[in-house]
PDB file of N, CA and C in Angstrom:
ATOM      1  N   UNK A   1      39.515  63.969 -43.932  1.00  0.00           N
ATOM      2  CA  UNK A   1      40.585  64.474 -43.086  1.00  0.00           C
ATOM      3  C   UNK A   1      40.865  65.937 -43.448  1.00  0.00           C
ATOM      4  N   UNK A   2      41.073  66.958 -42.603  1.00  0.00           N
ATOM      5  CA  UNK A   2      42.187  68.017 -42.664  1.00  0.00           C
ATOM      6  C   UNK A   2      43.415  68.029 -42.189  1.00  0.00           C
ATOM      7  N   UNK A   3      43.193  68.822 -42.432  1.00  0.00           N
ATOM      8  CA  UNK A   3      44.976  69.744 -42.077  1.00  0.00           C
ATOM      9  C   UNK A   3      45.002  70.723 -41.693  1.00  0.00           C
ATOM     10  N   UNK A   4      45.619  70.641 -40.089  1.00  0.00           N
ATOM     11  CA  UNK A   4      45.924  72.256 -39.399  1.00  0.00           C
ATOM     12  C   UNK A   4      47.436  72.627 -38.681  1.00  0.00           C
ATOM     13  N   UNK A   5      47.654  73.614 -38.612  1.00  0.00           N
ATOM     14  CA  UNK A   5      49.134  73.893 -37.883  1.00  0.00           C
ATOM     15  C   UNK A   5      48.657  74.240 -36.424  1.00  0.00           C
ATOM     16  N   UNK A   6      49.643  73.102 -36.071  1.00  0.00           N
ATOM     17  CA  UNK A   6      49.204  73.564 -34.480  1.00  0.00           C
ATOM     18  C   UNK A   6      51.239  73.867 -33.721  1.00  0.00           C
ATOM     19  N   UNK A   7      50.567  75.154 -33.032  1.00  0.00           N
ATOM     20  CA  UNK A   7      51.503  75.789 -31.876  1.00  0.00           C
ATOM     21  C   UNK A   7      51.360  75.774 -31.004  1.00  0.00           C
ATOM     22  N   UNK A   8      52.572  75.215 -29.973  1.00  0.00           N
ATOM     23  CA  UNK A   8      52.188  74.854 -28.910  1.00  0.00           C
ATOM     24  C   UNK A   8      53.044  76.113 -28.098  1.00  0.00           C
ATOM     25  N   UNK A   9      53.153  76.853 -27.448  1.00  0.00           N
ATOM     26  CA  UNK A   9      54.098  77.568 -26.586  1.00  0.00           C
ATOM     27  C   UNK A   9      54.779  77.385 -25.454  1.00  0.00           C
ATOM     28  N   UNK A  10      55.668  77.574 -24.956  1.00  0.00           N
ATOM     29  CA  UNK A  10      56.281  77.615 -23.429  1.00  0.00           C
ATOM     30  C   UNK A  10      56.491  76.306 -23.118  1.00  0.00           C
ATOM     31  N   UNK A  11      56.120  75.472 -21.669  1.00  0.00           N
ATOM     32  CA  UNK A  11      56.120  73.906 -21.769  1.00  0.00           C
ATOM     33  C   UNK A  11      55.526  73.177 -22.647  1.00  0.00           C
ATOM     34  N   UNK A  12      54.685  73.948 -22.967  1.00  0.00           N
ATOM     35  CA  UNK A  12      53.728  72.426 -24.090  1.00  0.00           C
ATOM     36  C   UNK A  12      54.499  72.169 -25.237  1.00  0.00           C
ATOM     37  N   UNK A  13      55.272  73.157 -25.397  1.00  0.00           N
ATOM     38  CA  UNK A  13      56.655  72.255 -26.525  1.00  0.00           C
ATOM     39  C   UNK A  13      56.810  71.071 -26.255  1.00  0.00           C
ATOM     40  N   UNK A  14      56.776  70.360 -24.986  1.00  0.00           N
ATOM     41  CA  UNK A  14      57.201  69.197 -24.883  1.00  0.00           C
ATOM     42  C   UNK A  14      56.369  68.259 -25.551  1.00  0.00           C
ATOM     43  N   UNK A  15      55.044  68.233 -25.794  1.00  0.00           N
ATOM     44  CA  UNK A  15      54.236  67.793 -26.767  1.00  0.00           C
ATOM     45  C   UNK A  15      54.018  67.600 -27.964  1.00  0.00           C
ATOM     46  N   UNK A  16      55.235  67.934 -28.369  1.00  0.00           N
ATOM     47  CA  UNK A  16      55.491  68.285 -29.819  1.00  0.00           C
ATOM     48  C   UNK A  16      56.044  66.534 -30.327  1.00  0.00           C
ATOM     49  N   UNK A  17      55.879  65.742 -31.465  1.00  0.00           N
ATOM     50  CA  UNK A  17      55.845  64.550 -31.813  1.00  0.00           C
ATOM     51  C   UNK A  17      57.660  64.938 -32.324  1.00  0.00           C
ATOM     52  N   UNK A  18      57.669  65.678 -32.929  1.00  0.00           N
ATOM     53  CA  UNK A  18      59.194  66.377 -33.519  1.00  0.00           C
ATOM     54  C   UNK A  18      59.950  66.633 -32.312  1.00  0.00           C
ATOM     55  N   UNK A  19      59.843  66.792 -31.046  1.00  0.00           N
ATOM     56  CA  UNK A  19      60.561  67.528 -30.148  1.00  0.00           C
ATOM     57  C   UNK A  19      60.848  68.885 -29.931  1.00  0.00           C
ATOM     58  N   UNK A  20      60.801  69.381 -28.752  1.00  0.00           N
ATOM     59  CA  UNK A  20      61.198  70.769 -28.146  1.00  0.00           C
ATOM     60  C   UNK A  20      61.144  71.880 -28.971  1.00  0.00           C
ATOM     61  N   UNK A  21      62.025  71.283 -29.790  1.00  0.00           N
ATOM     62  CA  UNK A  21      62.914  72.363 -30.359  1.00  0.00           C
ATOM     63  C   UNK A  21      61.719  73.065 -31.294  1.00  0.00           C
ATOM     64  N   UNK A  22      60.617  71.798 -31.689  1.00  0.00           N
ATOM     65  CA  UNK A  22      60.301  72.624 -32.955  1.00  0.00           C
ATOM     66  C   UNK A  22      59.033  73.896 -32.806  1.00  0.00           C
ATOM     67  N   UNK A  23      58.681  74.711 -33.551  1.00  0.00           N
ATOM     68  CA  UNK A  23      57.840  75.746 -33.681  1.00  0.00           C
ATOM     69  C   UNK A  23      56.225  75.479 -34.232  1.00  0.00           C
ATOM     70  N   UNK A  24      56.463  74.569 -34.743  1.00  0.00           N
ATOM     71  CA  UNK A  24      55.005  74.014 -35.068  1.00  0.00           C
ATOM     72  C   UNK A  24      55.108  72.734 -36.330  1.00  0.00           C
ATOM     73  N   UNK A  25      53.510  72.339 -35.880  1.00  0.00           N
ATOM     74  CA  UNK A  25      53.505  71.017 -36.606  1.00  0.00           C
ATOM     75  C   UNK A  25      52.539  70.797 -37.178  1.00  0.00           C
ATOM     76  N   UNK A  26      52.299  70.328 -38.711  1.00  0.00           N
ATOM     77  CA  UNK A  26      51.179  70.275 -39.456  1.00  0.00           C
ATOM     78  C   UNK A  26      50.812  68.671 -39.026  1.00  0.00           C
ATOM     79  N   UNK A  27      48.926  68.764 -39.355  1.00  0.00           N
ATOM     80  CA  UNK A  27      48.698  67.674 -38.250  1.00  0.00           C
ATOM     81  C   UNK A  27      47.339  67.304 -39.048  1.00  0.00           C
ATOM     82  N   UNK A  28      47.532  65.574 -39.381  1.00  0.00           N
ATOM     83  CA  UNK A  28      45.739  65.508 -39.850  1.00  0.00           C
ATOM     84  C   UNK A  28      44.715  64.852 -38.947  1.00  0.00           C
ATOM     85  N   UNK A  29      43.908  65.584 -38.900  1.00  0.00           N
ATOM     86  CA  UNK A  29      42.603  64.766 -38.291  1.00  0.00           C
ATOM     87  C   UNK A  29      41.790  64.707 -38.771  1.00  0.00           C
ATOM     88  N   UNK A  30      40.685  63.968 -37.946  1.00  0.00           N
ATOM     89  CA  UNK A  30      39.365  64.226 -38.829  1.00  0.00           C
ATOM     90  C   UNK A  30      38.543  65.046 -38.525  1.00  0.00           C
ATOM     91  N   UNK A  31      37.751  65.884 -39.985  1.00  0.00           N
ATOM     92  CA  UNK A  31      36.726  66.449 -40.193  1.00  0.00           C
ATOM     93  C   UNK A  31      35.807  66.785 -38.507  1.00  0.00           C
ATOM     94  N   UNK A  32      35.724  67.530 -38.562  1.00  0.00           N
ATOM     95  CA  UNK A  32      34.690  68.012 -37.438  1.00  0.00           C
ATOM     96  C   UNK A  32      35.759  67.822 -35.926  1.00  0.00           C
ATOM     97  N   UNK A  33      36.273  67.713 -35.990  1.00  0.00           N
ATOM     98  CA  UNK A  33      37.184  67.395 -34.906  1.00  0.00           C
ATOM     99  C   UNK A  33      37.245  69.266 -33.935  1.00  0.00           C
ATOM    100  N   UNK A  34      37.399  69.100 -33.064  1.00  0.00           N
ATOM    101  CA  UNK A  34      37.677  70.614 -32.002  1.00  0.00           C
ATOM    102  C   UNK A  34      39.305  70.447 -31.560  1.00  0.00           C
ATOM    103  N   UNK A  35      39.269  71.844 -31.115  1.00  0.00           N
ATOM    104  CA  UNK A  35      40.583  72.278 -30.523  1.00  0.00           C
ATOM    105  C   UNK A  35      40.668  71.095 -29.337  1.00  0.00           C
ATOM    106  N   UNK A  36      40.341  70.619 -28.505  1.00  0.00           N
ATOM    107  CA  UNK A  36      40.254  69.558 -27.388  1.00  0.00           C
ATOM    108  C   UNK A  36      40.595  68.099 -28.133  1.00  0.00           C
ATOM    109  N   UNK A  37      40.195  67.914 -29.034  1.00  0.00           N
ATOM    110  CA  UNK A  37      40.149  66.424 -30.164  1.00  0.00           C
ATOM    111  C   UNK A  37      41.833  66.918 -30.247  1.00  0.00           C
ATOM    112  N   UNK A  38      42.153  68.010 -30.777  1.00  0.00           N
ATOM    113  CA  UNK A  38      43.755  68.048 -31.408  1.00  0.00           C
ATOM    114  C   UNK A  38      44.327  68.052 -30.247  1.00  0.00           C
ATOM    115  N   UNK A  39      44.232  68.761 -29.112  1.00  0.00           N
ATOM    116  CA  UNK A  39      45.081  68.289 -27.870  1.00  0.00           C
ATOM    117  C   UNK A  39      45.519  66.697 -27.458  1.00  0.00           C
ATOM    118  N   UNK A  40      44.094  66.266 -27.588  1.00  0.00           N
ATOM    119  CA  UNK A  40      44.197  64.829 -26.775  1.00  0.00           C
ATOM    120  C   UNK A  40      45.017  63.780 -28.023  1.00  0.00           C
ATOM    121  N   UNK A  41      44.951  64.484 -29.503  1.00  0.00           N
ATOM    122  CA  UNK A  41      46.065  63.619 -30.040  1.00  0.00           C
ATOM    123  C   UNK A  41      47.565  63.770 -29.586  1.00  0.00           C
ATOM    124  N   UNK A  42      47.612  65.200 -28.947  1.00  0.00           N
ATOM    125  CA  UNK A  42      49.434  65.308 -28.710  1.00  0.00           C
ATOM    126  C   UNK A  42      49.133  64.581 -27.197  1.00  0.00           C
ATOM    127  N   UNK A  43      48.200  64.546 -26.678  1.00  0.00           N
ATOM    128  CA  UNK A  43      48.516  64.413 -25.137  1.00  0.00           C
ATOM    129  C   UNK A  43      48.119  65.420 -24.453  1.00  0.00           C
ATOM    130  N   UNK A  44      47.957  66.074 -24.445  1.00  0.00           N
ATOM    131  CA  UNK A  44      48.098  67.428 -24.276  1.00  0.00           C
ATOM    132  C   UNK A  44      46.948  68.118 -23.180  1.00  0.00           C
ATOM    133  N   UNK A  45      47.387  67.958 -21.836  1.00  0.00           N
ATOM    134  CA  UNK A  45      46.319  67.628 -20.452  1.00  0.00           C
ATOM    135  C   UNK A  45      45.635  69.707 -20.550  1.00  0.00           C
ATOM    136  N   UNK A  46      44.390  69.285 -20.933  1.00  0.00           N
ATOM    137  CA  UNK A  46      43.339  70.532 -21.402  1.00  0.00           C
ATOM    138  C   UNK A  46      43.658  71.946 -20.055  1.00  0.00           C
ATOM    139  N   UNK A  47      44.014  71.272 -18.526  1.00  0.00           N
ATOM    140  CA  UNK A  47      44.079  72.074 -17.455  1.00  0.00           C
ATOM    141  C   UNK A  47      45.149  73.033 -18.156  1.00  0.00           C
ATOM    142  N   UNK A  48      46.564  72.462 -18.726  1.00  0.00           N
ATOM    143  CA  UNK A  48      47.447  73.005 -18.909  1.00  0.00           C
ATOM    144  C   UNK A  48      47.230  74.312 -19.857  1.00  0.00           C
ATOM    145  N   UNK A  49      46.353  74.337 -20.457  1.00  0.00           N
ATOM    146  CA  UNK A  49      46.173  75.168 -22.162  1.00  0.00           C
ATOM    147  C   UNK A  49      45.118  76.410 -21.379  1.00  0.00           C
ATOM    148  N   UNK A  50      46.097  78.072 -21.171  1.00  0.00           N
ATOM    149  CA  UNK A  50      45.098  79.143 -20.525  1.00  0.00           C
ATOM    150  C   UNK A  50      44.374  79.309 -21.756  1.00  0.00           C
ATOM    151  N   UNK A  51      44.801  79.439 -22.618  1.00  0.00           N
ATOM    152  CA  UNK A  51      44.584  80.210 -24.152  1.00  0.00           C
ATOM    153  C   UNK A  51      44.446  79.906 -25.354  1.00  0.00           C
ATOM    154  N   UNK A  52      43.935  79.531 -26.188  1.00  0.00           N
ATOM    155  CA  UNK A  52      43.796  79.059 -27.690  1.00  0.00           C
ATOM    156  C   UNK A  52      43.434  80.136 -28.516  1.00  0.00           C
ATOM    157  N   UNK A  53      44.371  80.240 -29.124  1.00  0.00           N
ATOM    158  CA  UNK A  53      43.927  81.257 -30.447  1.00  0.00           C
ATOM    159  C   UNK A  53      44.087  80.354 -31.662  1.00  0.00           C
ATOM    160  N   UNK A  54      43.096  80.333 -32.527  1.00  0.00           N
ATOM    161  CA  UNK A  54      42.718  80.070 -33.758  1.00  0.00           C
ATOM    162  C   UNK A  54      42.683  81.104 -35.085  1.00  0.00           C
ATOM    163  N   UNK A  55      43.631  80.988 -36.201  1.00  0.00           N
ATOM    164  CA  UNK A  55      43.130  82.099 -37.044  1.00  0.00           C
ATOM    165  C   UNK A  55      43.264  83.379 -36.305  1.00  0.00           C
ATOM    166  N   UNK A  56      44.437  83.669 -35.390  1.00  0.00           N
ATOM    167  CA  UNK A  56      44.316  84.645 -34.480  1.00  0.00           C
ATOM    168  C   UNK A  56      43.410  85.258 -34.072  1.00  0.00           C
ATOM    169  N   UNK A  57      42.172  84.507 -33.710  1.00  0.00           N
ATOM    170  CA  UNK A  57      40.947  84.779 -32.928  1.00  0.00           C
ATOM    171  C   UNK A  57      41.180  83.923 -31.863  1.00  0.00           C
ATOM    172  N   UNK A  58      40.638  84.488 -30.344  1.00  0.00           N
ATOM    173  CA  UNK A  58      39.931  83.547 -29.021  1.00  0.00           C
ATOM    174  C   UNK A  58      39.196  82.621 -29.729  1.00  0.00           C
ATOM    175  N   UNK A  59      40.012  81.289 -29.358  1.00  0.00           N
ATOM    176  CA  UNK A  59      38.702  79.982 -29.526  1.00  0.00           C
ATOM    177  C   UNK A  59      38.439  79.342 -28.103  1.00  0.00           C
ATOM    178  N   UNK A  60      37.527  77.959 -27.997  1.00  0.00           N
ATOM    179  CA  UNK A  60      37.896  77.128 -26.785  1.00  0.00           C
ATOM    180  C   UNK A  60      38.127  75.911 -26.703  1.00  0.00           C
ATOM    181  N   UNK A  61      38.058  75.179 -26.412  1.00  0.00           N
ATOM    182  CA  UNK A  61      38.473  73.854 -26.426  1.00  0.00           C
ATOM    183  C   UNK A  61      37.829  72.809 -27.543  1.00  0.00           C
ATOM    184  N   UNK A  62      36.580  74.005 -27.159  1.00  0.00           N
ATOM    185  CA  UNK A  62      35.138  72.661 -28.170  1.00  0.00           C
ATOM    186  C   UNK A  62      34.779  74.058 -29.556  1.00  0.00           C
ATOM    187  N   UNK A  63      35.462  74.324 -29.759  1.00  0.00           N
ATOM    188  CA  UNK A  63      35.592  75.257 -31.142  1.00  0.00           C
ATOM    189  C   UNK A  63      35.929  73.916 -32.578  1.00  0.00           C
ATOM    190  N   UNK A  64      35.157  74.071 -33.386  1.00  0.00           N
ATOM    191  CA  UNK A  64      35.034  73.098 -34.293  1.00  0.00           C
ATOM    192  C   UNK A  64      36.443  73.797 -35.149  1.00  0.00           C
ATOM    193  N   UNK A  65      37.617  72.944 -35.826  1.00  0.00           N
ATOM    194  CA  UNK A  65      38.480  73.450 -37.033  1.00  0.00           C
ATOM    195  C   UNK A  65      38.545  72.786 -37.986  1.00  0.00           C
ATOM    196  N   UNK A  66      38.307  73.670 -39.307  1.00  0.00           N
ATOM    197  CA  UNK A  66      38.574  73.642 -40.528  1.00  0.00           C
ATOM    198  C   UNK A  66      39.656  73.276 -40.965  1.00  0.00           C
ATOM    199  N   UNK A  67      39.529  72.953 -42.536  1.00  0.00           N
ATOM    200  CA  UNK A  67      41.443  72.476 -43.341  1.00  0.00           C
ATOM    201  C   UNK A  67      41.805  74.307 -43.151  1.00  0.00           C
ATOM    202  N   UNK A  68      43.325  73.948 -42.729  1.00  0.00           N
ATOM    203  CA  UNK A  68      43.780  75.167 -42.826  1.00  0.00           C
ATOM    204  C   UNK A  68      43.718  75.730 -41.754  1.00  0.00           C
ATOM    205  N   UNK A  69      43.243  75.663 -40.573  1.00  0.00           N
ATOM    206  CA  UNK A  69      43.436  76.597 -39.327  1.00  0.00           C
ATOM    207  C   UNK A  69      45.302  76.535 -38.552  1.00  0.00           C
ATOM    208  N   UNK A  70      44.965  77.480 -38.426  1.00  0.00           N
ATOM    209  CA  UNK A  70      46.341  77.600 -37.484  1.00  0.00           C
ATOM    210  C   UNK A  70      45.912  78.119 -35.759  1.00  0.00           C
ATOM    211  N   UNK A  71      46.705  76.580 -35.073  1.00  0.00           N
ATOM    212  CA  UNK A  71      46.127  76.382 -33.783  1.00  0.00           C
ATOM    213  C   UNK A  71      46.922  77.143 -32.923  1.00  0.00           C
ATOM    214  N   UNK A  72      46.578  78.033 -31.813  1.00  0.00           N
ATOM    215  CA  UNK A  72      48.219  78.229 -31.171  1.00  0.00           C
ATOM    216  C   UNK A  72      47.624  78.105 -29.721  1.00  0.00           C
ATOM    217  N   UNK A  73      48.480  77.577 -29.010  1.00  0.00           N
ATOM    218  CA  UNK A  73      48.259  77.135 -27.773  1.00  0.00           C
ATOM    219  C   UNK A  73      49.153  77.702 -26.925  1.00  0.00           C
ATOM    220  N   UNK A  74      48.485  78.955 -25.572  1.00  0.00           N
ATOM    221  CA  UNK A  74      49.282  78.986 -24.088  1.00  0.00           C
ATOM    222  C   UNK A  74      49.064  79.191 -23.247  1.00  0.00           C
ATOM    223  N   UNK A  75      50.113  78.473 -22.483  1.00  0.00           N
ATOM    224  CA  UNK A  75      50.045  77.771 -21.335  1.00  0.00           C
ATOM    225  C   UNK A  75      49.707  79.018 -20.044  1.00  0.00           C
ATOM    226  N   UNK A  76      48.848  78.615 -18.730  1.00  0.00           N
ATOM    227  CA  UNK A  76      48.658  79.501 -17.903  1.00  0.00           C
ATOM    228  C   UNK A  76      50.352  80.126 -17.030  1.00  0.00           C
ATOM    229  N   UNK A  77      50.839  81.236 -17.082  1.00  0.00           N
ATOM    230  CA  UNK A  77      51.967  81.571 -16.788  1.00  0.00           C
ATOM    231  C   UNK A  77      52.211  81.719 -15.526  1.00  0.00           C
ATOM    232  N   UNK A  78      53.014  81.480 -15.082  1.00  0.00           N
ATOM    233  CA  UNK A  78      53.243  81.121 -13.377  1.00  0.00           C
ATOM    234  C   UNK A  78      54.627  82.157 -12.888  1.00  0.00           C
ATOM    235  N   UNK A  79      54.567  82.271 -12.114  1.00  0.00           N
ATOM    236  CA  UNK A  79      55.923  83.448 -11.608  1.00  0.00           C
ATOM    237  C   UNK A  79      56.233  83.796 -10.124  1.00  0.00           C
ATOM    238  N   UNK A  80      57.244  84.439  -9.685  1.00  0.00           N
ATOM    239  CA  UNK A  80      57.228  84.765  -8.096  1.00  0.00           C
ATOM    240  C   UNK A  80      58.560  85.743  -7.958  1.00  0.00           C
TER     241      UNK A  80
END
């Protein structure tokens, strides 16, 4: 197993196991697991996610993470 911090931004707060409110959440999975594997543990519908930064680098969905990454996730922004 690892361990990564994952951020969710804007609506996808609602995905959060802690609720709304919180800023991020340390999270174990398993080994070899991708950014898409950690979504589908929160729920977390892949259409919704414009952006993933990892380690404050561009990742994508099927980006493999290490113990220790920090996930941050956002959402495509909508306006009028």
């Amino acid at each position: 197993m690892i361990r990564v911090s994952l951020r969710l931004s804007g609506p996808l707060r609602g995905y959060y196991r802690a609720g709304c409110q919180a800023k991020s959440e340390q999270v174990e999975i398993p080994e070899a697991s991708t950014v898409g594997d950690l979504l589908d543990v929160y729920g977390v519908p892949h259409d919704k996610v414009h952006l993933v930064v990892v380690n404050r680098r561009r990742a994508t969905l099927v980006t493999v993470l290490q113990d220790g990454d920090d996930v941050w996730t956002i959402p495509l922004a909508a306006g009028g």
